[in-house]
Protein backbone atom coordinates (compact mmCIF):
# COMPACT_ATOMS: atom_id res chain seq x y z
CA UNK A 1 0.00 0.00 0.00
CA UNK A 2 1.35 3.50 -0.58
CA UNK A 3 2.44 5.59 2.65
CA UNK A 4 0.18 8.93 3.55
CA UNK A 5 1.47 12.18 2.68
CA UNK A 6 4.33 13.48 5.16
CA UNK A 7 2.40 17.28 4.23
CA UNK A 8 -1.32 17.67 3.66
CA UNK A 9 -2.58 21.44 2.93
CA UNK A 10 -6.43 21.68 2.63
CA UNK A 11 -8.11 25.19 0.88
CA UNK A 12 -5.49 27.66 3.18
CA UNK A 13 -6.62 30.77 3.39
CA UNK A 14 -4.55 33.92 4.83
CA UNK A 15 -5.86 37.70 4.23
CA UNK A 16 -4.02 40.53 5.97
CA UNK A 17 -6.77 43.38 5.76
CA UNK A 18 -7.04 44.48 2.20
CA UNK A 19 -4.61 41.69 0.70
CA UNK A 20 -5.35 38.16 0.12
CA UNK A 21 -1.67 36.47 0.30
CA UNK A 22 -2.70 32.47 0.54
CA UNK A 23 -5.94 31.94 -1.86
CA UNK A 24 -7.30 28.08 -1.46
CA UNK A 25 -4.36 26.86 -1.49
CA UNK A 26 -3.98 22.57 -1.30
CA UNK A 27 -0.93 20.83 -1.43
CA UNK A 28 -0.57 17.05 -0.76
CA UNK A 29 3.57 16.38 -0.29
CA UNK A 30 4.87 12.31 -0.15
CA UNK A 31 7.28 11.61 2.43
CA UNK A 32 10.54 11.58 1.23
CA UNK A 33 10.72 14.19 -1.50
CA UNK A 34 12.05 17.24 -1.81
CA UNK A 35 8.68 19.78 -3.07
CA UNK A 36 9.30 23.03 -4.17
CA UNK A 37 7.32 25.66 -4.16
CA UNK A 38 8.41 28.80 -6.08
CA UNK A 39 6.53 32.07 -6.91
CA UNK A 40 7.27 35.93 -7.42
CA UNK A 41 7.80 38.14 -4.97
CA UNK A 42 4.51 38.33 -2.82
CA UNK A 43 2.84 35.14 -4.31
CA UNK A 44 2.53 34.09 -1.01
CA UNK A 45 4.99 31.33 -0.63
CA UNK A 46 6.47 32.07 2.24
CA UNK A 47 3.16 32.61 3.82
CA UNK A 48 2.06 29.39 2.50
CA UNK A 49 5.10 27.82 4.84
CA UNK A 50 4.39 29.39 7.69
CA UNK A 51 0.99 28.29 7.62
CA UNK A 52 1.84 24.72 7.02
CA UNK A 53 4.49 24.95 10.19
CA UNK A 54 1.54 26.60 12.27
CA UNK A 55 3.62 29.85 12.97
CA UNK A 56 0.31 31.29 11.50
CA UNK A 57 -2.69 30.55 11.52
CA UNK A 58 -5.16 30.08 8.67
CA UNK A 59 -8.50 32.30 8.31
CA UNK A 60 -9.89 28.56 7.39
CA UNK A 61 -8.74 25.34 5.94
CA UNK A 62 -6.13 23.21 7.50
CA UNK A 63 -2.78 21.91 7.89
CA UNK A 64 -1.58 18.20 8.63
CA UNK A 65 2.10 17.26 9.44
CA UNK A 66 3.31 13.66 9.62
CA UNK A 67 -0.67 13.13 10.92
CA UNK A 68 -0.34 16.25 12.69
CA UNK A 69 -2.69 19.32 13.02
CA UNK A 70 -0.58 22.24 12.98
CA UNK A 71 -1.98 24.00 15.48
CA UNK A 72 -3.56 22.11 17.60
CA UNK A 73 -0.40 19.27 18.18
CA UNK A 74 2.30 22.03 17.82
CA UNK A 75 4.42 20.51 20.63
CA UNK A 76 4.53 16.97 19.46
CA UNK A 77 5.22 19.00 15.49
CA UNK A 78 8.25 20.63 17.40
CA UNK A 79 9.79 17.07 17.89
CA UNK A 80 9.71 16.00 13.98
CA UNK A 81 9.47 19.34 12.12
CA UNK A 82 12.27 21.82 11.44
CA UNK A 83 12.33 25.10 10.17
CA UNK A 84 13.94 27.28 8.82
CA UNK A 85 12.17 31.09 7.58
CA UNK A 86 13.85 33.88 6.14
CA UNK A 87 15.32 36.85 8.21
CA UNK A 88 15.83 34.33 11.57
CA UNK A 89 16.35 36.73 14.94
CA UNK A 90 18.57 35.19 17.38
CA UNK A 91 20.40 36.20 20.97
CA UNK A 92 22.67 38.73 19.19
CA UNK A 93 25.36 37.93 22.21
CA UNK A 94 25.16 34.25 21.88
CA UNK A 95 28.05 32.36 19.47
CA UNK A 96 27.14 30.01 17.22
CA UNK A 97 28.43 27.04 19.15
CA UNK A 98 26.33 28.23 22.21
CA UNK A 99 22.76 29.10 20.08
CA UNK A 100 23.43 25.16 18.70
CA UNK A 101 23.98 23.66 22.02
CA UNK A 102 21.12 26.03 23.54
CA UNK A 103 18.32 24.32 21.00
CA UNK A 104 19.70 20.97 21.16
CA UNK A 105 18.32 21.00 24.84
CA UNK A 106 15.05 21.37 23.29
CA UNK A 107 14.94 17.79 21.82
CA UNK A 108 15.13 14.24 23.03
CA UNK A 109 17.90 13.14 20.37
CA UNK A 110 19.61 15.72 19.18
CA UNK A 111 22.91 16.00 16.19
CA UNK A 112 26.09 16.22 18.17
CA UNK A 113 26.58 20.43 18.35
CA UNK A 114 30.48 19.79 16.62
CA UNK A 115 29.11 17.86 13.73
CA UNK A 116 26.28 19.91 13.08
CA UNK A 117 28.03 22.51 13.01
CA UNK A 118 30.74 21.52 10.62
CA UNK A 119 28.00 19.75 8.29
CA UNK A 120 26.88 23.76 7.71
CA UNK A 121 30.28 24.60 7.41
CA UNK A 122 30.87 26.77 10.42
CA UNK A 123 33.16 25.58 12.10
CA UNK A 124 36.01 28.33 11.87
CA UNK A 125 32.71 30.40 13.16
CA UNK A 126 32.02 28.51 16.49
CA UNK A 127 32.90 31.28 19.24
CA UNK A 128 31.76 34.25 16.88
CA UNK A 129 28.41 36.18 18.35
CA UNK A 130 25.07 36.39 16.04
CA UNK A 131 25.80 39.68 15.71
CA UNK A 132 29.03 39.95 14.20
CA UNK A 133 28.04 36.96 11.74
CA UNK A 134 27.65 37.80 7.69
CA UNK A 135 24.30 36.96 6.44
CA UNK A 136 25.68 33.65 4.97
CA UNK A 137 26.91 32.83 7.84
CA UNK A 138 24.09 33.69 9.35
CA UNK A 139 21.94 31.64 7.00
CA UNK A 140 23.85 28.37 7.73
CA UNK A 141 23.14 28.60 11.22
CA UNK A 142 19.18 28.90 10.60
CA UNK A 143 19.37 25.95 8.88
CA UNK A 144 21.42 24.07 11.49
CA UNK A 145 19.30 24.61 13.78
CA UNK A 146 16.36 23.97 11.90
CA UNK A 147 18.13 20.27 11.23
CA UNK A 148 19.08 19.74 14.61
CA UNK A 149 16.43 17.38 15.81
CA UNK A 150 16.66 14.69 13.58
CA UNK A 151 13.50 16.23 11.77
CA UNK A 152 11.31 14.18 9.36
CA UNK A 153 10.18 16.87 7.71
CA UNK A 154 11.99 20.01 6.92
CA UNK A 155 10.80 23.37 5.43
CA UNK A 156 13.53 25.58 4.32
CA UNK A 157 12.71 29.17 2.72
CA UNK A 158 15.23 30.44 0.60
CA UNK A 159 18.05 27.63 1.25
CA UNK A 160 21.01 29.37 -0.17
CA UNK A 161 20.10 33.25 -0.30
CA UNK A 162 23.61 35.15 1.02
CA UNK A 163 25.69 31.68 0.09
CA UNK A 164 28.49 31.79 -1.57
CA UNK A 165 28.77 28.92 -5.23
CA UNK A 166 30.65 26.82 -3.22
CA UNK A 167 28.23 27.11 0.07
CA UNK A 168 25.45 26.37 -2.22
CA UNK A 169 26.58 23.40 -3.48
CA UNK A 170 27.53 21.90 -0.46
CA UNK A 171 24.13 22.95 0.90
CA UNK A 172 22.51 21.31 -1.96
CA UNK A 173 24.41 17.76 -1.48
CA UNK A 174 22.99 18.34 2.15
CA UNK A 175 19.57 18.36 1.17
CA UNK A 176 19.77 15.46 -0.98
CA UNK A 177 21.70 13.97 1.49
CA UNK A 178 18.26 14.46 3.59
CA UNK A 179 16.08 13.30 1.14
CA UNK A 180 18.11 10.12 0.71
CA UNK A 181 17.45 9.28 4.38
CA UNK A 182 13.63 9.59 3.89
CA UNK A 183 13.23 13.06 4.90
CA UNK A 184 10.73 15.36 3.40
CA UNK A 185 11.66 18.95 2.42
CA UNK A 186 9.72 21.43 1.60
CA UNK A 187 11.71 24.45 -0.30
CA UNK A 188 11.11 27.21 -0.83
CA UNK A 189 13.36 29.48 -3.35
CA UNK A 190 13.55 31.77 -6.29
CA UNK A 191 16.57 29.99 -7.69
CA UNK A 192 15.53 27.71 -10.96
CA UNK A 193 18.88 25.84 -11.02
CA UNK A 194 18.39 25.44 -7.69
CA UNK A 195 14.84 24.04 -7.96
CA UNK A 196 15.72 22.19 -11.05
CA UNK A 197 18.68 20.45 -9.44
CA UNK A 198 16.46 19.33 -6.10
CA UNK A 199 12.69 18.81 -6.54
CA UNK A 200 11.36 15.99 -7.54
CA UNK A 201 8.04 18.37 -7.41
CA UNK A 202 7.05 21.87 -7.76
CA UNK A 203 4.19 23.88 -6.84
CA UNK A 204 3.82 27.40 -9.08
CA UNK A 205 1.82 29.82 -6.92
CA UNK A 206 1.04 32.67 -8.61
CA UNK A 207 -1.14 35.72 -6.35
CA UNK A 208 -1.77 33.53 -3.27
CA UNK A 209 -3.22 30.48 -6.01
CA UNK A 210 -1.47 27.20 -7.37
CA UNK A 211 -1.18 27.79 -11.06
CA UNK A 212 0.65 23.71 -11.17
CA UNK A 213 1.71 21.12 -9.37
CA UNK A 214 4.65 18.75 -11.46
CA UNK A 215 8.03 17.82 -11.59
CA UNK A 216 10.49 20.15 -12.59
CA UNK A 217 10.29 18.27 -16.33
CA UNK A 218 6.12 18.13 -16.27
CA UNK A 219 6.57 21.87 -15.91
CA UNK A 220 8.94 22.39 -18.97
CA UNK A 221 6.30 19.80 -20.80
CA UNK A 222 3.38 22.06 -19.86
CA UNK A 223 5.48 25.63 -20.76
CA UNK A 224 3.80 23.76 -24.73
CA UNK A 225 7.71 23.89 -26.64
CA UNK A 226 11.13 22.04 -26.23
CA UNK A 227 13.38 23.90 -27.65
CA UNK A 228 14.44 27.94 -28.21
CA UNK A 229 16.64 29.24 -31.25
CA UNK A 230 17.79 33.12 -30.59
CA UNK A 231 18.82 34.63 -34.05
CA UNK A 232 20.50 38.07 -34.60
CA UNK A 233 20.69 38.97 -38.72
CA UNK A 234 22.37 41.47 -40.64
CA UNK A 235 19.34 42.11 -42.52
CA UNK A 236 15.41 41.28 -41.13
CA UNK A 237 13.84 37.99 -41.19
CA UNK A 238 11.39 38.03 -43.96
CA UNK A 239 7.63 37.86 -42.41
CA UNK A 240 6.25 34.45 -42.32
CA UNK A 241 9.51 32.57 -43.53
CA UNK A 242 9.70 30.82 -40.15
CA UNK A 243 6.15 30.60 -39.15
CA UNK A 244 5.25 27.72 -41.17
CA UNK A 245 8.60 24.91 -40.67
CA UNK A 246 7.71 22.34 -39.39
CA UNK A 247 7.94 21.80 -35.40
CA UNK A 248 8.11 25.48 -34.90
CA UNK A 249 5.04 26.84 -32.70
CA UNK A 250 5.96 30.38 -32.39
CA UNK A 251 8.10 33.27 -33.58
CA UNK A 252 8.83 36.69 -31.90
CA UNK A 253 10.80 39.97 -32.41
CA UNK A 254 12.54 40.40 -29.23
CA UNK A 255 14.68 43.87 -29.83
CA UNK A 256 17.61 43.11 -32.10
CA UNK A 257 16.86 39.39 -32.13
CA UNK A 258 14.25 36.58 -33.67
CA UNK A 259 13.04 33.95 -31.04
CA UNK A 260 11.62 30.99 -32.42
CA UNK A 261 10.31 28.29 -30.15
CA UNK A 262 9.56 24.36 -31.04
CA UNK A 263 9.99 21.12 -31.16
CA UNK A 264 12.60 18.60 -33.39
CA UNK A 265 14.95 19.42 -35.02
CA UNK A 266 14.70 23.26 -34.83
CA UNK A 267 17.91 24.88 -35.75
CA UNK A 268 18.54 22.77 -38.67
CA UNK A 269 15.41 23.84 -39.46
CA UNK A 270 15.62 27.51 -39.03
CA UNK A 271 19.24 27.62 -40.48
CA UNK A 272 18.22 26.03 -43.80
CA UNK A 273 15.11 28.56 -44.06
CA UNK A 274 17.34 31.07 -43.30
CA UNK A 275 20.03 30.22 -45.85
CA UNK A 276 17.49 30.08 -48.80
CA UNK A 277 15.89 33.11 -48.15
CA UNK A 278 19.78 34.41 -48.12
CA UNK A 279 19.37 36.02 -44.59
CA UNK A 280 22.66 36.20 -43.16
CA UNK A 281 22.72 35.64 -39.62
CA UNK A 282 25.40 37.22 -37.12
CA UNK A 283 24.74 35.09 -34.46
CA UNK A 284 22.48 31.71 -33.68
CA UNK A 285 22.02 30.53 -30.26
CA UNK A 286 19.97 26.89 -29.54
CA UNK A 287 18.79 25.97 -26.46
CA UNK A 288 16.46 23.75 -24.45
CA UNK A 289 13.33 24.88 -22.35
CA UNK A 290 13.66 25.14 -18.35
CA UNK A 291 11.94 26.19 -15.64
CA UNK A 292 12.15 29.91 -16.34
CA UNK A 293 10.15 29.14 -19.61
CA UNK A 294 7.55 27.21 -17.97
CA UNK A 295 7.21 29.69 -14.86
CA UNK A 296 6.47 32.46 -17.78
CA UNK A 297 4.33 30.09 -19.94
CA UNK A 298 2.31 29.42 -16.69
CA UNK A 299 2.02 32.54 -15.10
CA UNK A 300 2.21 34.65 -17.46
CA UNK A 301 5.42 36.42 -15.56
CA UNK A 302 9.08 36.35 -15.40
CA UNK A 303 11.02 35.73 -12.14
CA UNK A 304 13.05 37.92 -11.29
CA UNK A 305 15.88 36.72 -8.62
CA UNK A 306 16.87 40.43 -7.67
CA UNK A 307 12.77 40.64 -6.90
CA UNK A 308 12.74 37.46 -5.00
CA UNK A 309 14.78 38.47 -1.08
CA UNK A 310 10.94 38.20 0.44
């Protein structure tokens, strides 16, 4: 028999006088997978988390966690939830080795302080005060103690925002390192190589709504083309000479350039078209749908990561 859901979401709703930021929203999330859920900048995703750890609390509709309510079993959620939100406030005085050892005292099993704190790559950090801590730095530390439990499910907002490439990386292995031992994460981030890379599924919300709910590839699939070939010409693309090849399923002016977007064999395509119509082209750039395309495709929007700190 298949397990039950680690995460079940029912119709959340969240309205903060004249704005509606969570808008019957349901999300059903199988233990052991990473989920994403990713969103412009007041979408309501990180609402949508802190409803589903019962920081908040919904106007209706309801959250279950491992079996769970999220509010009304919050001290047994303590013990197998973790979390970690954006913009954490800690003892400013406290060092990092003394906030780790200070929450570890709030669980029955705990992750040795020392190794925890190595696993975020802090060690060299241990005796430095909150305070004086960069906001990667800082960052780590949220999510070290948001691990240090032994959760079974985790919910991490914005995993790598302040990290360095090399931080990130290592922070990804971590979380597949998590998922590998059965843990569920849910993620929240603005990152699409990020959210590529680590869900297995993602959740699109788009003003307070879910827009989709697929795997990073079902997304792509449902953005309705494969492929992308960027042209730049010396002299303009006659009208209607690419419209009609085969595979192709839409053309645009984009400035300078000629987008054209498809399936098959597309440049060949495009580059023979181009050649008989004797349209010499300065530059030709192929490339293969991602996430980015499908987040526009779906909601009509493009993310953009300088947008995305809240």
């Amino acid at each position: 028999m298949p397990s039950s859901p680690a995460v079940v979401a029912e119709r959340l709703h969240k309205r903060y006088r004249a704005k509606t930021a969570v808008d019957d929203v349901s999300l059903s999330i199988d233990a052991g997978e990473i989920f994403g859920i990713l969103g412009r900048n007041g979408a309501g995703k990180t609402t949508t988390v802190e409803l589903i750890a019962g920081v908040r609390k919904p106007d209706r509709g309801a959250v279950r966690v491992l079996g769970l309510d999220s509010l009304r079993d919050r001290t047994r959620l303590r013990q197998v939830l973790g979390v970690q939100l954006q913009d954490a406030t800690l003892h400013a005085a406290l060092t990092v080795t003394e906030l780790v050892r200070l929450y570890a005292t709030f669980y029955r099993d705990p992750v040795p302080a020392g190794e925890l704190i190595e696993s975020v790559g802090l060690t060299a950090s241990g005796r430095t005060r909150f305070e004086n801590l960069s906001g990667g730095q800082a960052q780590r530390l949220s999510i070290a103690l948001a691990l240090i439990g032994r959760p079974r499910v985790v919910i991490l907002d914005e995993l790598t925002t302040g990290l360095d490439p090399e931080a990130r990386r290592h922070m990804w292995t971590a979380v597949e390192a998590l998922r590998d031992t059965g843990v569920t994460v849910l993620l929240v981030s603005h990152a699409m190589e990020e959210v590529e890379r680590l869900c297995d599924r993602v959740a699109l919300l788009d003003a307070g709504r879910v827009v989709a709910v697929d795997s990073p590839a079902g997304l792509v699939e449902r953005a309705g083309f494969a492929q992308r070939v960027t042209i730049r010409a010396v002299s303009p693309v006659p009208e209607g000479l690419l419209e009609g090849l085969a595979g192709v399923e839409r053309v645009r002016a984009e400035g300078g350039r000629v987008v054209v977007e498809g399936r098959g064999d597309l440049l060949q395509a495009v580059s023979v078209a181009l050649v008989r119509a004797g349209v010499v082209a300065t530059g030709t750039r192929s490339e293969q749908a991602g996430l980015d395309d499908a987040f526009v495709a779906l909601t009509g929007s493009r993310l953009d990561p300088e947008e995305e700190k809240r």
